[in-house]
C-alpha atoms as a PDB file:
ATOM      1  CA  UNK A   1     126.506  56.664  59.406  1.00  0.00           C
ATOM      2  CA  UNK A   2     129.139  56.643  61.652  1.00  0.00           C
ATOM      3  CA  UNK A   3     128.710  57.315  65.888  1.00  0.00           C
ATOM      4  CA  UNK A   4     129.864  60.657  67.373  1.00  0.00           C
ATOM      5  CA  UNK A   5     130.185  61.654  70.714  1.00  0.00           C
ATOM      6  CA  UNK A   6     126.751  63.612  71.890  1.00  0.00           C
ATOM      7  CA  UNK A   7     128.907  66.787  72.777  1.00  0.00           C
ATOM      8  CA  UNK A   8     130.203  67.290  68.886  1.00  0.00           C
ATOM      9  CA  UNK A   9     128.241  69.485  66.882  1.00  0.00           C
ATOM     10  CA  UNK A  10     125.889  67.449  64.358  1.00  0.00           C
ATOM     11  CA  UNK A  11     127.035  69.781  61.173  1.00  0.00           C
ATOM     12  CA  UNK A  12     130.286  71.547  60.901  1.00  0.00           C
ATOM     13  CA  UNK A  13     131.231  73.689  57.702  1.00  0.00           C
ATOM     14  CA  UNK A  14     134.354  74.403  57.376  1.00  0.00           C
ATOM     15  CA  UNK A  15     136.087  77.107  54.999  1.00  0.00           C
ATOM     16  CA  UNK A  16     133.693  76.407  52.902  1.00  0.00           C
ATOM     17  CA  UNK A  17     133.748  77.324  48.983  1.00  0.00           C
ATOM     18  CA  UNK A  18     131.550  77.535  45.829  1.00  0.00           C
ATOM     19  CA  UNK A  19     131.021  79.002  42.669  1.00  0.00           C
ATOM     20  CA  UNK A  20     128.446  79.220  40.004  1.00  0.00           C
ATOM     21  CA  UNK A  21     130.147  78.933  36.386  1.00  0.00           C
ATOM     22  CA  UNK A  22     133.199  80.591  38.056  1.00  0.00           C
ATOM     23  CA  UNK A  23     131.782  83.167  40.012  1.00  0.00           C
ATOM     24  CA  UNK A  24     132.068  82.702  43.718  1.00  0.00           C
ATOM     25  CA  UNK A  25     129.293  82.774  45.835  1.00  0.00           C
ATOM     26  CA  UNK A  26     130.234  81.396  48.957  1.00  0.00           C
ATOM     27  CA  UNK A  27     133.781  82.406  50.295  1.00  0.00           C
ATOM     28  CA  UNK A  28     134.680  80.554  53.179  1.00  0.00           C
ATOM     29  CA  UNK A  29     132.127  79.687  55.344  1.00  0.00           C
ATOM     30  CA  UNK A  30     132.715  78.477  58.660  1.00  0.00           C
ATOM     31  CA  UNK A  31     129.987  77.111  61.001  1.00  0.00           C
ATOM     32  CA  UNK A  32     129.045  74.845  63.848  1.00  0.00           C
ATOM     33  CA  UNK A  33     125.650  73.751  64.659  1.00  0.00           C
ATOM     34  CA  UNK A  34     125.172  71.747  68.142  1.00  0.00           C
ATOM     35  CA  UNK A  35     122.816  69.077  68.383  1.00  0.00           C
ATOM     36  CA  UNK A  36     119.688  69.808  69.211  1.00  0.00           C
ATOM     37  CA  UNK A  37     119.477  73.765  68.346  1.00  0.00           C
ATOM     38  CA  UNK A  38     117.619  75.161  66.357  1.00  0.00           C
ATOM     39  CA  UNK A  39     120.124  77.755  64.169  1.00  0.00           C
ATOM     40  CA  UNK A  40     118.635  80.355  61.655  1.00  0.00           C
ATOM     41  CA  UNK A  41     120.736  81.540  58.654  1.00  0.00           C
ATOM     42  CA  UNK A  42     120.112  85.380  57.939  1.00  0.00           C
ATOM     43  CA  UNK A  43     121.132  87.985  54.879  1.00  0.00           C
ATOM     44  CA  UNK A  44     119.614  89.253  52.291  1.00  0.00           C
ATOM     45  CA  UNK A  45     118.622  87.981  49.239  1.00  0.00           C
ATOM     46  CA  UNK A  46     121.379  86.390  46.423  1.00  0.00           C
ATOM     47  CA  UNK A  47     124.150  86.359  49.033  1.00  0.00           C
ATOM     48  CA  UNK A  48     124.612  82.371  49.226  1.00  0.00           C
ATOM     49  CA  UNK A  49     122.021  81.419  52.403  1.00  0.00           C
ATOM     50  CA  UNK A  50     119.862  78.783  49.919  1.00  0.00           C
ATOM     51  CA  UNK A  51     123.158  77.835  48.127  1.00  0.00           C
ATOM     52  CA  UNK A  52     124.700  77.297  51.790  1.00  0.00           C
ATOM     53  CA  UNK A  53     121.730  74.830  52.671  1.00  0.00           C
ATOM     54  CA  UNK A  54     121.839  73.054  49.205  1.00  0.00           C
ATOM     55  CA  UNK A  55     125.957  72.104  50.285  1.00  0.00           C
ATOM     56  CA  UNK A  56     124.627  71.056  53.376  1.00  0.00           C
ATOM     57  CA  UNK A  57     122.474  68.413  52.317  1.00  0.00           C
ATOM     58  CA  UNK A  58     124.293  67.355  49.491  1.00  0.00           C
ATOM     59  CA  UNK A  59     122.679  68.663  46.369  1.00  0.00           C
ATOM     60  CA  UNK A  60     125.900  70.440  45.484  1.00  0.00           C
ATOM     61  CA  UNK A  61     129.229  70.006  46.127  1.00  0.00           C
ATOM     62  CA  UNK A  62     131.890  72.432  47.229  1.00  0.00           C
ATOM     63  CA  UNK A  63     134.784  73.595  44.992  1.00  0.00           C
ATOM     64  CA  UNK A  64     136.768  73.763  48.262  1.00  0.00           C
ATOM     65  CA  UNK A  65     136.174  72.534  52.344  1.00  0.00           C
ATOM     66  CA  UNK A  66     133.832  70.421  53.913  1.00  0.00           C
ATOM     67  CA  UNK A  67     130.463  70.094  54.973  1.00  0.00           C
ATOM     68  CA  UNK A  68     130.484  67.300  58.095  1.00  0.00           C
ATOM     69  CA  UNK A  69     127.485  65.975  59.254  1.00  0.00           C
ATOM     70  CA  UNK A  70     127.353  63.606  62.337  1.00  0.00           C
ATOM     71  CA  UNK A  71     131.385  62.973  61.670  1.00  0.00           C
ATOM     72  CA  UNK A  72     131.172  61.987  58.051  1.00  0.00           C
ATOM     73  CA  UNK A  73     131.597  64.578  54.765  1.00  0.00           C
ATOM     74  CA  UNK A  74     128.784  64.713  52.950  1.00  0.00           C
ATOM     75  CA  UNK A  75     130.529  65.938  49.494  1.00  0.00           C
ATOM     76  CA  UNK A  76     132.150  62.601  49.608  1.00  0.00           C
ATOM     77  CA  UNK A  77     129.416  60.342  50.197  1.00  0.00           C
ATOM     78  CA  UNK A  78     128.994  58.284  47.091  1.00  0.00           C
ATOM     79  CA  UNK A  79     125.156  57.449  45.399  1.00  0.00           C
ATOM     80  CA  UNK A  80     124.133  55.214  48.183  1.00  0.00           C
ATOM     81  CA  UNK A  81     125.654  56.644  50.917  1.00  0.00           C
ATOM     82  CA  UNK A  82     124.198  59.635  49.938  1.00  0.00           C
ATOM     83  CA  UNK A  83     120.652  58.000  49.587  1.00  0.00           C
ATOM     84  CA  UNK A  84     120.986  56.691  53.484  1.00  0.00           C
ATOM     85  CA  UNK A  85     122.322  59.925  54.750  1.00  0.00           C
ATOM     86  CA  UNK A  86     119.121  61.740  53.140  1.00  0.00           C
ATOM     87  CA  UNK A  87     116.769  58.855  55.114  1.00  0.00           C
ATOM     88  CA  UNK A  88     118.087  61.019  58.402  1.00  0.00           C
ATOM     89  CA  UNK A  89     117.182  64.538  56.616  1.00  0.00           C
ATOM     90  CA  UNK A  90     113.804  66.250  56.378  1.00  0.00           C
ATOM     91  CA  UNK A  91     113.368  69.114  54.031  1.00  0.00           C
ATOM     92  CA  UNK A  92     110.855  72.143  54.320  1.00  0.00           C
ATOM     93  CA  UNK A  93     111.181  73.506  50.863  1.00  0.00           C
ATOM     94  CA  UNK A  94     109.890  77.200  50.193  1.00  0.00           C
ATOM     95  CA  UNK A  95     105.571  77.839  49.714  1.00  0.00           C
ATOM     96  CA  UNK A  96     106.244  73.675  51.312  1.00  0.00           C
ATOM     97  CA  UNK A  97     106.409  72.422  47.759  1.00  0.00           C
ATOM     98  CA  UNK A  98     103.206  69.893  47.858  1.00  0.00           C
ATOM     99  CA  UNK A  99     102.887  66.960  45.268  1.00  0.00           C
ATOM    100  CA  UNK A 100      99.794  69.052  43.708  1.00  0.00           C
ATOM    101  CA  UNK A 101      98.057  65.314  42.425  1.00  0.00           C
ATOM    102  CA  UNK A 102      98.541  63.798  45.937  1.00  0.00           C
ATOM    103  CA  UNK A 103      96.163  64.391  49.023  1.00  0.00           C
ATOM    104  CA  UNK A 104      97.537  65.258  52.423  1.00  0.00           C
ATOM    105  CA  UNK A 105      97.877  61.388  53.239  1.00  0.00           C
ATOM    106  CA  UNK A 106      99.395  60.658  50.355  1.00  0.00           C
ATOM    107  CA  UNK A 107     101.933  63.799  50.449  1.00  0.00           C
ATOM    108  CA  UNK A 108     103.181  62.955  54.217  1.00  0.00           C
ATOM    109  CA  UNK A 109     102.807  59.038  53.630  1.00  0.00           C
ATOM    110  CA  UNK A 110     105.427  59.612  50.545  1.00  0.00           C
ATOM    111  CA  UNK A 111     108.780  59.783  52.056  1.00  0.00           C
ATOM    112  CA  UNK A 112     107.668  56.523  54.210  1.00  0.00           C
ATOM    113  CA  UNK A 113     107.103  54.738  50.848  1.00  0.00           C
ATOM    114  CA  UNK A 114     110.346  55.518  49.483  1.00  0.00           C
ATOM    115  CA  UNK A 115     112.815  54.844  52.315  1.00  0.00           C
ATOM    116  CA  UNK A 116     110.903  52.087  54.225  1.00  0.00           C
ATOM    117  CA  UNK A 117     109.572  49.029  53.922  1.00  0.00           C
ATOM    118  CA  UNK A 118     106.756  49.373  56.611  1.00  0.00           C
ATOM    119  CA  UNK A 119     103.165  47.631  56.095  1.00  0.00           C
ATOM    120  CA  UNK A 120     100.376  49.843  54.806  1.00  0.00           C
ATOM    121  CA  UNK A 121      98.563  49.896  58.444  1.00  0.00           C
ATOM    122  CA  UNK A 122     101.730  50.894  60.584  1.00  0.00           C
ATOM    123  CA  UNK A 123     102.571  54.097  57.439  1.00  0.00           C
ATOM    124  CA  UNK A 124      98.632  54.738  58.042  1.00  0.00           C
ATOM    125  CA  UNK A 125      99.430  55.177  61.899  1.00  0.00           C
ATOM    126  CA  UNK A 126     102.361  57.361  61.438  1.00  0.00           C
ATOM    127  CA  UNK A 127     100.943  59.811  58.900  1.00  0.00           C
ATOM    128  CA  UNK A 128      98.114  60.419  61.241  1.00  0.00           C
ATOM    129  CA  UNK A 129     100.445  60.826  63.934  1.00  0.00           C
ATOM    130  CA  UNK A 130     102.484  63.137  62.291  1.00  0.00           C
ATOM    131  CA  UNK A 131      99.249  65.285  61.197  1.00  0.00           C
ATOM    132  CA  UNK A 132      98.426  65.597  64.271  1.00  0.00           C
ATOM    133  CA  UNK A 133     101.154  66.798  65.573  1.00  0.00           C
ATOM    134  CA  UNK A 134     100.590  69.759  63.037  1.00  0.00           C
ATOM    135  CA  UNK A 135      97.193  69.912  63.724  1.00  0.00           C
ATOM    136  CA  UNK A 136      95.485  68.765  60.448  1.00  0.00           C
ATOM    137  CA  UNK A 137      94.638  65.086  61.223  1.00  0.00           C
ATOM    138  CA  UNK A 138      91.364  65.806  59.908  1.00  0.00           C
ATOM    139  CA  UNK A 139      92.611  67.320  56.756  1.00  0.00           C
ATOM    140  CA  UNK A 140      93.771  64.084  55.725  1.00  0.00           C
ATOM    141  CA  UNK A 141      91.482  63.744  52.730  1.00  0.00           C
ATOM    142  CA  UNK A 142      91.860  66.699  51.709  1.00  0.00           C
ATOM    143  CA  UNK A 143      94.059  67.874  47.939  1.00  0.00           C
ATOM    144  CA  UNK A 144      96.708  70.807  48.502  1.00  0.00           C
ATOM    145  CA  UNK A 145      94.758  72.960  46.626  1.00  0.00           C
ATOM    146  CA  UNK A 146      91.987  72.701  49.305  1.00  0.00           C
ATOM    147  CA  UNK A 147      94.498  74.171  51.677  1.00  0.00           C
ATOM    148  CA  UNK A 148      95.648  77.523  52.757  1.00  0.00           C
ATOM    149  CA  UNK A 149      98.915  78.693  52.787  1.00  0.00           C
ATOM    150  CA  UNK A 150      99.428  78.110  56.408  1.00  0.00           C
ATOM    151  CA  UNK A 151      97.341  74.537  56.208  1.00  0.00           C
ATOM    152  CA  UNK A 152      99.983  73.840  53.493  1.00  0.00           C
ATOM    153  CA  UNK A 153     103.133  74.625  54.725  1.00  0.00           C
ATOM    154  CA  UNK A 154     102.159  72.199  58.037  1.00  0.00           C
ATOM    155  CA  UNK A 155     101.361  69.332  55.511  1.00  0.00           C
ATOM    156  CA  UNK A 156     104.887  70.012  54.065  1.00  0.00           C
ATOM    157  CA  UNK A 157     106.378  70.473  57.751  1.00  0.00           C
ATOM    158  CA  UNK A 158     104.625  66.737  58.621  1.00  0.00           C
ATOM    159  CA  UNK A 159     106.064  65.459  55.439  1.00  0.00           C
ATOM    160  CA  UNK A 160     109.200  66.826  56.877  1.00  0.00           C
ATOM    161  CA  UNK A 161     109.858  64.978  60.020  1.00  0.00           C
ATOM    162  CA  UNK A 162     107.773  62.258  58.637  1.00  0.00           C
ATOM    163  CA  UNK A 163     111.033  60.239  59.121  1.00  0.00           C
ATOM    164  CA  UNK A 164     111.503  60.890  62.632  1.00  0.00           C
ATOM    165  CA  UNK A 165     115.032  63.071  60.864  1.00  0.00           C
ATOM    166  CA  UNK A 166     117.767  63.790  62.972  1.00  0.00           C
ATOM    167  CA  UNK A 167     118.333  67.175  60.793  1.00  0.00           C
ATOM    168  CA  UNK A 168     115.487  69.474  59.264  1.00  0.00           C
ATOM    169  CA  UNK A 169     116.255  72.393  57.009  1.00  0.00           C
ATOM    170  CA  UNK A 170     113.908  74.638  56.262  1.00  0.00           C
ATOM    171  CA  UNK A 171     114.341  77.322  52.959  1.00  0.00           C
ATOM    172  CA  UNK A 172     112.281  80.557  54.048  1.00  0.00           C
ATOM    173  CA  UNK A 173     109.669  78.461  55.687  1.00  0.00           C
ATOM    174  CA  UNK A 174     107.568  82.051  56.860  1.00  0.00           C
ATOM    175  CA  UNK A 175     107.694  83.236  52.928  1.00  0.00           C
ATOM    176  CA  UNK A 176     103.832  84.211  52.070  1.00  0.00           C
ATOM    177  CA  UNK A 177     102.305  83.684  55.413  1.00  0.00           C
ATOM    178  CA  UNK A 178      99.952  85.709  57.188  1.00  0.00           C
ATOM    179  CA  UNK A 179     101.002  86.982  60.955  1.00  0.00           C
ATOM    180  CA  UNK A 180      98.991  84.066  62.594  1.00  0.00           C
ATOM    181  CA  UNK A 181     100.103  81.200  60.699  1.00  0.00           C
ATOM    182  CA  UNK A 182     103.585  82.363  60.696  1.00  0.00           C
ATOM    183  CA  UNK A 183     103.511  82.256  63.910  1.00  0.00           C
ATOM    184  CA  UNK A 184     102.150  78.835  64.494  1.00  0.00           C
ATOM    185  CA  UNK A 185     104.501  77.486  61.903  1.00  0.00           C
ATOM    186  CA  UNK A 186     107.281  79.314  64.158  1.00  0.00           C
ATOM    187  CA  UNK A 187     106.250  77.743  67.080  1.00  0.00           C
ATOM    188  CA  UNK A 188     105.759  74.111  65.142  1.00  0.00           C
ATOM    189  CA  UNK A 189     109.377  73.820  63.976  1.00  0.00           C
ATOM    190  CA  UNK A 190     110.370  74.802  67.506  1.00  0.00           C
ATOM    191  CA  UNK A 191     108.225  71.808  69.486  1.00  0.00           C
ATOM    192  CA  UNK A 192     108.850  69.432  66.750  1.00  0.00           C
ATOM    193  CA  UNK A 193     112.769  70.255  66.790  1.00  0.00           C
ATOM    194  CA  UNK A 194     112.187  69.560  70.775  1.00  0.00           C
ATOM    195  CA  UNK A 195     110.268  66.832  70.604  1.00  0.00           C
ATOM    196  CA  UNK A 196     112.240  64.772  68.374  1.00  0.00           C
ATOM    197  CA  UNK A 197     115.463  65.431  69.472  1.00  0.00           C
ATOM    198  CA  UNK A 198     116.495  66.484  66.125  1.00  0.00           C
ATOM    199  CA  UNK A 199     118.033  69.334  64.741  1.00  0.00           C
ATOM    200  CA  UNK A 200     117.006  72.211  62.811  1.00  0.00           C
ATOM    201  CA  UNK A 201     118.676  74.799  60.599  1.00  0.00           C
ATOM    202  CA  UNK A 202     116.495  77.311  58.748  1.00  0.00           C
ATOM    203  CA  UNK A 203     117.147  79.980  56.028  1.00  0.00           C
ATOM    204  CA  UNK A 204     115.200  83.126  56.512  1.00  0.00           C
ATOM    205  CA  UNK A 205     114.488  86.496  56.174  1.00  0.00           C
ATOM    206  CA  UNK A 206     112.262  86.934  58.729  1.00  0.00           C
ATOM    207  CA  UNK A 207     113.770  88.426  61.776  1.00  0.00           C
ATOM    208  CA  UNK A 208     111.185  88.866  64.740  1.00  0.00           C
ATOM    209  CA  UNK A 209     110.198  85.940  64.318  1.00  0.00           C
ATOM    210  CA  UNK A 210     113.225  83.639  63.943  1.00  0.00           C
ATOM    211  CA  UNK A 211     114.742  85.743  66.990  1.00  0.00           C
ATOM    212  CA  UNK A 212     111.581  83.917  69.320  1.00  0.00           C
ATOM    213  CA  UNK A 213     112.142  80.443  68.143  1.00  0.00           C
ATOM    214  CA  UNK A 214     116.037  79.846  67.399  1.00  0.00           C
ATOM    215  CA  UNK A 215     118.947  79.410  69.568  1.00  0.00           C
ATOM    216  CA  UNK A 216     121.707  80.819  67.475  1.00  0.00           C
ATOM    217  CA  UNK A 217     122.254  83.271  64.506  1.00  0.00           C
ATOM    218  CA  UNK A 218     124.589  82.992  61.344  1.00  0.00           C
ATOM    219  CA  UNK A 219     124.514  86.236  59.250  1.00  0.00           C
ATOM    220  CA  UNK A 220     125.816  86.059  55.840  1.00  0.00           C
ATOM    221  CA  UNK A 221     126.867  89.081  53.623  1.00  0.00           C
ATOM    222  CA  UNK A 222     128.468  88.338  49.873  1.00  0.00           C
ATOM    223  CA  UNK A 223     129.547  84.827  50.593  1.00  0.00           C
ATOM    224  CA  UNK A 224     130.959  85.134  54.074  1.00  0.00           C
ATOM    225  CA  UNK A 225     129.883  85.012  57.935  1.00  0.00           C
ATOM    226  CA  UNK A 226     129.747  88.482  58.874  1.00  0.00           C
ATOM    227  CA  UNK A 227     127.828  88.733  61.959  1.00  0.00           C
ATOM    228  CA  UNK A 228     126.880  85.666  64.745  1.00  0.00           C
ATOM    229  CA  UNK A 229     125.361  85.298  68.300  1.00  0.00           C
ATOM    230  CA  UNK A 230     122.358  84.477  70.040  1.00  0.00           C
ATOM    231  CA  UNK A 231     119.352  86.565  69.786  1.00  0.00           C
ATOM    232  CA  UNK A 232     119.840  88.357  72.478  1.00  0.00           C
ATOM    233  CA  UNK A 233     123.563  89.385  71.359  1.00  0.00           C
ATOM    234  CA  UNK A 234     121.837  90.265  67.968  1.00  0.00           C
ATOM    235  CA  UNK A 235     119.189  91.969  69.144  1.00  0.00           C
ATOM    236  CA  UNK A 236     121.664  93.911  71.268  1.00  0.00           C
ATOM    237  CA  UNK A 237     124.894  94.456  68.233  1.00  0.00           C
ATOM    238  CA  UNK A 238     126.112  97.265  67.160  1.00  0.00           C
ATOM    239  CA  UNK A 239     127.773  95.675  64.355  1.00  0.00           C
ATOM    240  CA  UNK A 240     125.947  98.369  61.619  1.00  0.00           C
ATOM    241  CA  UNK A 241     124.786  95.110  58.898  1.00  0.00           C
ATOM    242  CA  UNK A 242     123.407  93.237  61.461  1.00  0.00           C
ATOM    243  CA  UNK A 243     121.248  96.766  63.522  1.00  0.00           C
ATOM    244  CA  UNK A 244     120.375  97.658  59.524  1.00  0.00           C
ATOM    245  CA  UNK A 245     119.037  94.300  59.209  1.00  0.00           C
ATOM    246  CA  UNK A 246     117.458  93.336  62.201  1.00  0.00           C
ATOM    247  CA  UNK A 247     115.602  97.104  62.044  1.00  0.00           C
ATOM    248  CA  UNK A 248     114.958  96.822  58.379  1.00  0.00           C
ATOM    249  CA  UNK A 249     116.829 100.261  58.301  1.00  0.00           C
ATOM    250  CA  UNK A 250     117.054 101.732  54.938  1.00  0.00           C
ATOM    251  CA  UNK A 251     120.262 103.484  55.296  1.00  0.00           C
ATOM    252  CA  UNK A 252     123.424 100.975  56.556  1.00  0.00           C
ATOM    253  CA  UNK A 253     125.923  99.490  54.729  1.00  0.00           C
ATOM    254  CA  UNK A 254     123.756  97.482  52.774  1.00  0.00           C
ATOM    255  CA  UNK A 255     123.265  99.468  49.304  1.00  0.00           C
ATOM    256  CA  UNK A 256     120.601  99.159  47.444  1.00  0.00           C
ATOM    257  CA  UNK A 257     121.616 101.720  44.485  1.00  0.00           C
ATOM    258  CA  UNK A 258     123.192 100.132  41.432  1.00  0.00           C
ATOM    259  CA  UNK A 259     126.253 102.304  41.115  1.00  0.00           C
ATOM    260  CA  UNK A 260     125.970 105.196  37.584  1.00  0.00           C
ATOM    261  CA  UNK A 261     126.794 108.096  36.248  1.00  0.00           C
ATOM    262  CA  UNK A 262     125.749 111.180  38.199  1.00  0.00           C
ATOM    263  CA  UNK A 263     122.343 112.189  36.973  1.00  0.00           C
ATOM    264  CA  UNK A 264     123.527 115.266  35.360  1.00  0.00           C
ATOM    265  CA  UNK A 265     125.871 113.572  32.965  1.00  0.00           C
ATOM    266  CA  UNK A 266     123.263 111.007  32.237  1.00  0.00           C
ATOM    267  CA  UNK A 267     120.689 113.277  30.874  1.00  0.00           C
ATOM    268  CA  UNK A 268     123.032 115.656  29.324  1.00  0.00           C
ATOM    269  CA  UNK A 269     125.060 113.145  27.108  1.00  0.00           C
ATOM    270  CA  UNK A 270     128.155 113.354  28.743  1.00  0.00           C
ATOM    271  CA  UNK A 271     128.574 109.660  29.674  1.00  0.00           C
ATOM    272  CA  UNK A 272     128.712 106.783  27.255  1.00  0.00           C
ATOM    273  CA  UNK A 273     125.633 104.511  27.644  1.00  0.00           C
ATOM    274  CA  UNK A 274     125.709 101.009  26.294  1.00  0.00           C
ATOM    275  CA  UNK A 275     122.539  98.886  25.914  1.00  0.00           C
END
């Protein structure tokens, strides 16, 4: 890929379009992502966050805009410029998505086989490395359904960076944990973002803890960017989506009442009902 000043921002999405079978579920996205941040994407569920990610690292393309990543656009990379750009991504996919037949080794030694040519004893060296740097060196032998949840979604977070990538995105990487290990997972993807200079975008709903760990905010509401700062200009907004969501407030203007008749007509037959 092509050389970019340091000060540029590594990923830049700009007005940014896409629809499912015609409906539109992004609607002009615009973002910038510096190097070395780590920036958490926020809303609530089915509003385009996981679709977002999926334009980002080139698993779908936009109907309109541009994704750019280190200078180049992705949606226009063709098979095997694709294939190089994804040798500089890592990918923590939600509940870390283990190969189920494949033991710890063999799940974080994977992405080594495929994009590298490296001898048996050096990929040996770097998977141990890499579980170690998650703390599970000694798991090594062990199959993914040996692990718990937290044990599992570090294998997935070594096989992640297993590449040394200079971009990790993570899809809800705190879904099903338990208060400790989401925390040390929190605290993982922040040293490891640090430590290898890379990084990090991550799709989440979970608030307190993304607001300890990340350097920036994107909120999305129905396709669009409707709220953005650091934590501490989130944790201090006003706007009323973003205090509704960051308080898990049950009154705001996110609805969660499918819109019908008023009870009274429903029950005495004065509205039409179709099944």
């Amino acid at each position: 890929m092509l050389s970019t000043p340091s000060d540029e921002p590594l990923v830049r999405v700009d007005n940014l379009f896409f629809s499912y079978a015609g409906r539109p579920v992004l609607k002009g996205i615009n973002m910038s992502i510096p190097r070395g941040k780590v920036v958490a994407i926020m809303g609530g569920s089915g509003c385009g966050k996981t679709t977002l990610l999926r334009c980002i690292g080139g698993q779908l393309r936009p109907s309109a805009g541009a994704v750019r990543i280190n200078g180049n656009e992705v949606h226009k990379l063709d098979r095997k410029g694709l294939h190089d750009f994804r040798r500089k991504l890592g990918m923590l996919f939600q509940f870390g998505a283990l190969f189920t037949d494949m033991s710890v080794f063999e799940n974080v030694a994977f992405p080594l086989r495929e994009h590298t040519d490296l001898p048996e004893e050096v990929i040996r060296d770097l998977v141990l490395m890499k579980l170690e740097a998650v703390g599970l060196r000694g798991s090594h032998r062990l199959m993914p359904a040996e692990l718990s949840g937290g044990m599992a979604r570090r294998v997935a977070l070594a096989r992640a960076v297993a590449l040394d990538p200079m971009l990790i995105m993570y899809d809800e990487p705190f879904t099903g944990l338990d208060p400790i290990a989401l925390g040390v997972i929190g605290q993982l993807i922040r040293k490891l973002n640090d430590a290898l200079g890379a990084t990090s975008i991550m799709v989440t709903h979970d608030v307190q803890e993304s607001l300890l760990i990340v350097d920036y905010i994107y909120f999305v509401s129905d396709g669009q960017i409707v709220a953005e700062g650091t934590p501490d200009e989130i944790r201090a907004s006003k706007d009323p989506f973003v205090h509704q969501f960051v308080h898990a407030e049950v009154q705001g203007p996110v609805t969660f009442d499918v819109p019908a008749p008023s009870v009274r007509d429903e029950f005495l037959g004065r509205a039409v009902v179709r099944a």
